[in-house]
C-alpha atoms as a PDB file:
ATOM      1  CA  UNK A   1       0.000   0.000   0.000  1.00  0.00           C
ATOM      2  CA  UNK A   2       1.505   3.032  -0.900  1.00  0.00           C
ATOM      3  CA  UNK A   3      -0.148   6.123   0.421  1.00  0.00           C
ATOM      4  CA  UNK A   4      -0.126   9.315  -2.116  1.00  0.00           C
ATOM      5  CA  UNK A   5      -1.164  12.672  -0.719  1.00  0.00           C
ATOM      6  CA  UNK A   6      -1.461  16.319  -2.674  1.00  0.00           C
ATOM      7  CA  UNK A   7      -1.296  19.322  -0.446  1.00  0.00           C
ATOM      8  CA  UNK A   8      -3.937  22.079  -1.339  1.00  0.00           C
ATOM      9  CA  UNK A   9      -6.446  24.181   0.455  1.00  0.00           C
ATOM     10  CA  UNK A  10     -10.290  22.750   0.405  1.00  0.00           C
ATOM     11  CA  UNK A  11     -13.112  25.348  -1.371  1.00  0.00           C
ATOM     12  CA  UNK A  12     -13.612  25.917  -4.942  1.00  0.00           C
ATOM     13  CA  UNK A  13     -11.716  29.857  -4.533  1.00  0.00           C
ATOM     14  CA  UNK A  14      -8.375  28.104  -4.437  1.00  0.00           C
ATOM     15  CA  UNK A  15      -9.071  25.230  -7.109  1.00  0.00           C
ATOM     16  CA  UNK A  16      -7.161  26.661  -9.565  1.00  0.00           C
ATOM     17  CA  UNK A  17      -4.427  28.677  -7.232  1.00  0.00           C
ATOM     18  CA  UNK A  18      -0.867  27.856  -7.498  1.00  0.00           C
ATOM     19  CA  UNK A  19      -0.951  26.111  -4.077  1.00  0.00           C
ATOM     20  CA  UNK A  20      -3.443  23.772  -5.192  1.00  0.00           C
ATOM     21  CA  UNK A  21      -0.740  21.910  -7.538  1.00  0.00           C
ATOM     22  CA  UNK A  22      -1.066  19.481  -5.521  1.00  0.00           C
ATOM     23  CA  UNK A  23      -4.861  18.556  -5.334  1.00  0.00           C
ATOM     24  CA  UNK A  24      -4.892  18.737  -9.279  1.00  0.00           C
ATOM     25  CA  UNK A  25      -1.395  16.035  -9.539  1.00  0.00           C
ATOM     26  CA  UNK A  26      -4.029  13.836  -7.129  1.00  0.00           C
ATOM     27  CA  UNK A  27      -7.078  14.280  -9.272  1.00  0.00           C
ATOM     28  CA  UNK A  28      -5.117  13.913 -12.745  1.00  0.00           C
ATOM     29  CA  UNK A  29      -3.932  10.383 -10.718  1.00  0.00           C
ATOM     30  CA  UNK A  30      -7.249   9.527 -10.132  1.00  0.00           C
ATOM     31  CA  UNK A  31      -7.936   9.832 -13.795  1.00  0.00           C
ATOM     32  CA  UNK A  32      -5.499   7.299 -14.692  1.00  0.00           C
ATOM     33  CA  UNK A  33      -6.160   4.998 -12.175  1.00  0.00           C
ATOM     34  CA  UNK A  34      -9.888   5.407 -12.422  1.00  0.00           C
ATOM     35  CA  UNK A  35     -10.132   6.459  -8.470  1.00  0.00           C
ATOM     36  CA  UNK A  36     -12.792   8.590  -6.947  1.00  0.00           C
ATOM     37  CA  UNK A  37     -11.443  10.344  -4.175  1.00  0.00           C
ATOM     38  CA  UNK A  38     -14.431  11.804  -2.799  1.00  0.00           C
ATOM     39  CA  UNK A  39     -14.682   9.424   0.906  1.00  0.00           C
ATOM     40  CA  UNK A  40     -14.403  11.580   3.581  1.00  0.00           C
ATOM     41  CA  UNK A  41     -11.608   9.601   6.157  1.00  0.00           C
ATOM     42  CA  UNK A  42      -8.972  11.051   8.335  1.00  0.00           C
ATOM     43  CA  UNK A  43      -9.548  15.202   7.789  1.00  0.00           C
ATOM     44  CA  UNK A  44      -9.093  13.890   4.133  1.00  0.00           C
ATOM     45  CA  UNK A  45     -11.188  13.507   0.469  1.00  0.00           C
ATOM     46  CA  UNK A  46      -9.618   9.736  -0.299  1.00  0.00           C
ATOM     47  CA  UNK A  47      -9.647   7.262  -2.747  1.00  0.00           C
ATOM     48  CA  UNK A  48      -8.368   3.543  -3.008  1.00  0.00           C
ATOM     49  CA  UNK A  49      -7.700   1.646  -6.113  1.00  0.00           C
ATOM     50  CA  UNK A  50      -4.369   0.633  -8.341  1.00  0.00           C
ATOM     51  CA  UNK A  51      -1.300   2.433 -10.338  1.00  0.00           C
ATOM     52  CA  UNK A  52       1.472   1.288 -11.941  1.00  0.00           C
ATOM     53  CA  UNK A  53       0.450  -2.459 -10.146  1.00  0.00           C
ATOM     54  CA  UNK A  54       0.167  -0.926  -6.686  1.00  0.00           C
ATOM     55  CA  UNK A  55      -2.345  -0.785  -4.519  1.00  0.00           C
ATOM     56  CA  UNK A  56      -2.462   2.950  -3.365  1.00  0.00           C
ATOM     57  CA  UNK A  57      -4.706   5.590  -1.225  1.00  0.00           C
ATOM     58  CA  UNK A  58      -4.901   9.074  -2.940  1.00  0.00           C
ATOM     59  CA  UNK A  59      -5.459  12.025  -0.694  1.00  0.00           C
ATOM     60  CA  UNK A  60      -6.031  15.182  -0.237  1.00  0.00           C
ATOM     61  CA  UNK A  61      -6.230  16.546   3.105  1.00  0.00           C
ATOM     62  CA  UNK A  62      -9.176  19.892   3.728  1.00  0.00           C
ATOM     63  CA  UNK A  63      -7.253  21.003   7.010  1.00  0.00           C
ATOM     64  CA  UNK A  64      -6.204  23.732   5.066  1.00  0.00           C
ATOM     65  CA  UNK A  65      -2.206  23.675   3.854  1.00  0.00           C
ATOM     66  CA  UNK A  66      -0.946  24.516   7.045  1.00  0.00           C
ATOM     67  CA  UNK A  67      -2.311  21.972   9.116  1.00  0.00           C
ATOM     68  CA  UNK A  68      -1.626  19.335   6.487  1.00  0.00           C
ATOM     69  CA  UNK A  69       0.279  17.215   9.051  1.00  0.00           C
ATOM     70  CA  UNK A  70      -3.019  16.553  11.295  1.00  0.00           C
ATOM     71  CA  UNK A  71      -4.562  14.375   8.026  1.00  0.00           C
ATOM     72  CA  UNK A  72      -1.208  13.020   7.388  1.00  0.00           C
ATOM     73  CA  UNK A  73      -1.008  11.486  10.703  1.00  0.00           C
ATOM     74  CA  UNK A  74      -4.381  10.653  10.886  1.00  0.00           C
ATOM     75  CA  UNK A  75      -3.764   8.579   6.973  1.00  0.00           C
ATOM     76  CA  UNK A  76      -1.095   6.829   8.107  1.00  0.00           C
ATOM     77  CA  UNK A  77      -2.908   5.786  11.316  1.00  0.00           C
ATOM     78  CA  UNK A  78      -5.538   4.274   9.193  1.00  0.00           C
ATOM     79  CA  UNK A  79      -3.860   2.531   6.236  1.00  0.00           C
ATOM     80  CA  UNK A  80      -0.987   0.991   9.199  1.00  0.00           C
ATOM     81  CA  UNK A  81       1.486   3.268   6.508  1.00  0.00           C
ATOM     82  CA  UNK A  82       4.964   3.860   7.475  1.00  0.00           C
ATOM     83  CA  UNK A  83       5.910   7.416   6.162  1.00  0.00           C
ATOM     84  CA  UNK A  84       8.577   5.711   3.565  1.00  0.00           C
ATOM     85  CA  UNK A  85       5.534   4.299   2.261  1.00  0.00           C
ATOM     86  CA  UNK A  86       4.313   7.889   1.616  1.00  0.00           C
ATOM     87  CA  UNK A  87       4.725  10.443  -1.357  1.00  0.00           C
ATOM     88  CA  UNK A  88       3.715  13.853  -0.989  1.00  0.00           C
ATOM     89  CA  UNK A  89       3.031  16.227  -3.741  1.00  0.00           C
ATOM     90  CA  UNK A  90       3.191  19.860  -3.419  1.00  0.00           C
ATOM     91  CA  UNK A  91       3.926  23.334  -5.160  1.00  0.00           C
ATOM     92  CA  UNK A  92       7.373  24.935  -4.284  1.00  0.00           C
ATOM     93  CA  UNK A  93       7.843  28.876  -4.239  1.00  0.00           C
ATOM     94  CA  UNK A  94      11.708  28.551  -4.945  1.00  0.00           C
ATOM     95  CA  UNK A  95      11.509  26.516  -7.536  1.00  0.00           C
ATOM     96  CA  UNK A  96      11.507  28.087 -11.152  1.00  0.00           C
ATOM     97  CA  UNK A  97       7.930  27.652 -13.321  1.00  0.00           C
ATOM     98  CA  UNK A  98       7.617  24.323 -14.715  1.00  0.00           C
ATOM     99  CA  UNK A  99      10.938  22.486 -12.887  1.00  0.00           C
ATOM    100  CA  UNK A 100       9.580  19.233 -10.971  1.00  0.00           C
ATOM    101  CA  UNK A 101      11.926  18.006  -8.472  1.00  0.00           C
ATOM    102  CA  UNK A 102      12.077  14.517  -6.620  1.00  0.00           C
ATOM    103  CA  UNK A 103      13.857  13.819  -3.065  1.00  0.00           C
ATOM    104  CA  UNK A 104      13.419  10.762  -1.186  1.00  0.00           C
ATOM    105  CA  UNK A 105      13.706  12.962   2.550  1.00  0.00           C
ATOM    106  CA  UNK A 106      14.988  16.702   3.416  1.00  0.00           C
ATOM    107  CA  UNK A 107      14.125  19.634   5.313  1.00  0.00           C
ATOM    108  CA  UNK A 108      10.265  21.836   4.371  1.00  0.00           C
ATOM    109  CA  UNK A 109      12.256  24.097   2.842  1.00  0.00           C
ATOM    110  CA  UNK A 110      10.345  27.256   3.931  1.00  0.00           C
ATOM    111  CA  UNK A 111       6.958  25.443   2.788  1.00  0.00           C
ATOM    112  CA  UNK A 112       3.959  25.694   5.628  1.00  0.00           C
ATOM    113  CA  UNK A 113       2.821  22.022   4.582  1.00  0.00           C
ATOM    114  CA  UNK A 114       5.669  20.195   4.667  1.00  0.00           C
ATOM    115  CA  UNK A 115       6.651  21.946   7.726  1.00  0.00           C
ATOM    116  CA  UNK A 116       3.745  20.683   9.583  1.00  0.00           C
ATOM    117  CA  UNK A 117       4.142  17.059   8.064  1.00  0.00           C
ATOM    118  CA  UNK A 118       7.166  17.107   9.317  1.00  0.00           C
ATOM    119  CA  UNK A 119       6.094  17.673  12.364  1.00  0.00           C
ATOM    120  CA  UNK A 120       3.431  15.700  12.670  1.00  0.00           C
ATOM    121  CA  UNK A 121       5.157  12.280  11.437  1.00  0.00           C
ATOM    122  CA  UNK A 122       8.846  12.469  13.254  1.00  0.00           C
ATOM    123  CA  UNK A 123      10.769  12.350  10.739  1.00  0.00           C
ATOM    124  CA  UNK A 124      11.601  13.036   6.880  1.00  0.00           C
ATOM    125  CA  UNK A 125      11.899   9.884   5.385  1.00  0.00           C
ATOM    126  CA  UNK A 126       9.189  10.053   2.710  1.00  0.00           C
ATOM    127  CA  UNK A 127       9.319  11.248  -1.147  1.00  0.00           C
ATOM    128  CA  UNK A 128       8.001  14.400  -2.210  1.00  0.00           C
ATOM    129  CA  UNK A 129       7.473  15.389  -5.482  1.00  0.00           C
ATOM    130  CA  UNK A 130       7.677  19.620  -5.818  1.00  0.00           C
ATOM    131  CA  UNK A 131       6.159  21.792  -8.604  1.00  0.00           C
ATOM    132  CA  UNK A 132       7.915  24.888  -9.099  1.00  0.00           C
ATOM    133  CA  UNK A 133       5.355  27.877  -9.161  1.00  0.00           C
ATOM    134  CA  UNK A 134       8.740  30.650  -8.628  1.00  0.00           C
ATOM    135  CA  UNK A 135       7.323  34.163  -9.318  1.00  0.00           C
ATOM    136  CA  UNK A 136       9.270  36.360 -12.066  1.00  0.00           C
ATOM    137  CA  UNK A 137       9.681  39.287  -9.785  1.00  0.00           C
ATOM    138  CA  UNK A 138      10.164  39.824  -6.141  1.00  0.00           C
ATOM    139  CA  UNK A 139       7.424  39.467  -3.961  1.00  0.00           C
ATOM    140  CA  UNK A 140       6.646  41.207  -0.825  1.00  0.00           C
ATOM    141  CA  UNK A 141       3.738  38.997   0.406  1.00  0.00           C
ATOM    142  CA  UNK A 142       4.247  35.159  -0.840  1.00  0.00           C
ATOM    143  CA  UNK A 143       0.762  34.217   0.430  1.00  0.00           C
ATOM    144  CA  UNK A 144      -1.040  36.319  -1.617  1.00  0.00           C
ATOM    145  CA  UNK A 145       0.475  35.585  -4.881  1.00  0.00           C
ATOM    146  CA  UNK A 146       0.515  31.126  -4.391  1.00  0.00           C
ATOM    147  CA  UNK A 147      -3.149  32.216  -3.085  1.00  0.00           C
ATOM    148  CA  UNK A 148      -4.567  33.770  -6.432  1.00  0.00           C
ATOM    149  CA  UNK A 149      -5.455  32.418  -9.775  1.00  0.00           C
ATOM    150  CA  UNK A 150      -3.199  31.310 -11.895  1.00  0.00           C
ATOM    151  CA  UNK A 151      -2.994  33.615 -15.457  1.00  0.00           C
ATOM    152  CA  UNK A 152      -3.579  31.964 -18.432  1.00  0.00           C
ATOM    153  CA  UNK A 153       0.139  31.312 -19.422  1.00  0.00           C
ATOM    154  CA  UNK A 154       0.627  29.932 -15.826  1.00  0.00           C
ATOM    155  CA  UNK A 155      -2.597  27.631 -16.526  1.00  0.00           C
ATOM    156  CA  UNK A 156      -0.859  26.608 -19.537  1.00  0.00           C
ATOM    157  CA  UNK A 157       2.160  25.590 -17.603  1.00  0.00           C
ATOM    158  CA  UNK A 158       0.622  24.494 -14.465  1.00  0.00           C
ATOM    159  CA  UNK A 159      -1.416  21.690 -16.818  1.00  0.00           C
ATOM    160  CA  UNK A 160       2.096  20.666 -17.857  1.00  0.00           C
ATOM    161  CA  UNK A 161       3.435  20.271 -14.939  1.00  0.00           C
ATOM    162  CA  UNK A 162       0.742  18.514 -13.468  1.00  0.00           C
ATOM    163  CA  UNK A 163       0.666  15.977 -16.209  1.00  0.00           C
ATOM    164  CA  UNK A 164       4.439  15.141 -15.630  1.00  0.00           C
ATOM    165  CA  UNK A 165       4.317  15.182 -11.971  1.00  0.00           C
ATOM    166  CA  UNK A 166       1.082  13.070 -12.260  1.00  0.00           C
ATOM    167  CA  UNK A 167       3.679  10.500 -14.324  1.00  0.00           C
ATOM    168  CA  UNK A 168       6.548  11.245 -12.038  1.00  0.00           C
ATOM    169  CA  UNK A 169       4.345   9.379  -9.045  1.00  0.00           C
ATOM    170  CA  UNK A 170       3.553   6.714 -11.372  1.00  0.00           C
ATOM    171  CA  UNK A 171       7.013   5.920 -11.621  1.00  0.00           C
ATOM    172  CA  UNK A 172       8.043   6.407  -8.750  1.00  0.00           C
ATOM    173  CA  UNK A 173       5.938   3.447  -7.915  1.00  0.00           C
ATOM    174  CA  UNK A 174       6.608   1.336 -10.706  1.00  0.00           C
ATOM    175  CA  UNK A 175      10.389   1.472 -10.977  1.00  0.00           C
ATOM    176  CA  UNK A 176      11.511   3.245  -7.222  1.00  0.00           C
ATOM    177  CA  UNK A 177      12.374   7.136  -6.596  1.00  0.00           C
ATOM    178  CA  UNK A 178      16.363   6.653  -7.847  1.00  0.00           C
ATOM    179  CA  UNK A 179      14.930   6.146 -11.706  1.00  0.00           C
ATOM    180  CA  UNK A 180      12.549   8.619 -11.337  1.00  0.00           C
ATOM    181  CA  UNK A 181      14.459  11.574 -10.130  1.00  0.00           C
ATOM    182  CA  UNK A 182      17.365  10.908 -13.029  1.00  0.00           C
ATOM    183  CA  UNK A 183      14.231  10.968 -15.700  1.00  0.00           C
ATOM    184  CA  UNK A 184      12.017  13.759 -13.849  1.00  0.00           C
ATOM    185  CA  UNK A 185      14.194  16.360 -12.215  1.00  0.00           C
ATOM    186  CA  UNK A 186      15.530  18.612 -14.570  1.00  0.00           C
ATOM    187  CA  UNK A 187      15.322  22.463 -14.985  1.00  0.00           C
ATOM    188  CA  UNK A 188      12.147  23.573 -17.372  1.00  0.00           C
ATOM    189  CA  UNK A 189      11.322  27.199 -19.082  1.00  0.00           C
ATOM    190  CA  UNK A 190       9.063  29.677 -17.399  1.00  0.00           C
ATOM    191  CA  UNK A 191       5.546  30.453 -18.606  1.00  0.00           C
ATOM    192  CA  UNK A 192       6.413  32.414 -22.303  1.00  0.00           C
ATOM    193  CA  UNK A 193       3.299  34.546 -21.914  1.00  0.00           C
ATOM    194  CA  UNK A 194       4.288  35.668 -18.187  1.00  0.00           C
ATOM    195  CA  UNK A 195       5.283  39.076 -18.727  1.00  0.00           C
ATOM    196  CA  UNK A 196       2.307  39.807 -21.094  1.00  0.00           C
ATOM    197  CA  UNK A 197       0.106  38.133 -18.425  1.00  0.00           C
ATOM    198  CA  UNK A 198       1.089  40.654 -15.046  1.00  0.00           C
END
């Protein structure tokens, strides 16, 4: 059982924010897999069924991103997971548009959700998968730009992104994290239309 959980905020005003990469990677899973995660369990929307052979829970915790580690706990609790059973996919501010990057552990990196998985679980030994959703300009409040709706070139992107990410997991499970990261984690062009688009 491997346990694959998206990090997003719950309502339809942030479906199609940047920090919602995460819920869309989990419902473009679903889609291949032919999963509805709509069950209410463990703070979560989940959904059990088969990828790439496994048997796997997708989730996506509604505590709201920054209480993401409550439902993560609460997941693992109820599928008897170990957190190296667990992938977690979520957007990543310092990352440049488009870029996915794979790590089997490491620190939040400045990222609210991760932080409070990380605190909730013990320990970082379990793969995330980041989307990079970098803004082209310096920001003085972070929050309100990964908490607005993405422009039309970032849409563009963003569907990508999610596509390859959504592939990323799929071979992650198939084939381990080591192949995946060589194939996956490489450095991809911003959004062409992002200038026109501020």
């Amino acid at each position: 059982m491997r346990l694959i959980v998206g990090l997003g905020n719950p309502g339809p005003e942030y479906a199609w924010t940047p920090h919602n990469l995460g819920f869309l990677v989990v419902d473009e899973l679903a889609q291949h897999g032919g999963i509805r995660v709509e069950r209410p369990e463990a703070k979560s929307l989940v959904g059990r069924g088969r990828l790439a052979g496994r048997e796997v829970v997708l989730a996506k915790p509604h505590t709201f991103m920054n209480a993401s580690g409550m439902a993560v706990r609460d997941l693992l609790a109820r599928y008897e997971a170990e957190p190296a059973e667990m992938i977690v996919v979520v957007d990543d501010a310092a990352l440049p548009w488009g870029m996915i990057r794979i790590r089997p552990r490491g620190s939040a990196g400045g990222h609210n959700g991760l932080e409070s998985i990380l605190g909730a679980v013990g320990t970082d030994e379990w793969i995330r998968v980041r989307l990079g959703i970098q803004p082209d300009h310096p920001l003085r409040d972070l929050s309100d730009y990964v908490l607005r709706p993405m422009r039309k070139a970032e849409l563009e992107s963003a569907a990508e992104m999610v596509v390859q990410a959504a592939d990323a997991v799929e071979m992650i499970l198939a084939e381990g994290v080591q192949p995946a990261m060589a194939r996956f984690n490489r450095r991809a062009a911003p959004p062409a239309e992002a200038e026109d688009s501020r």
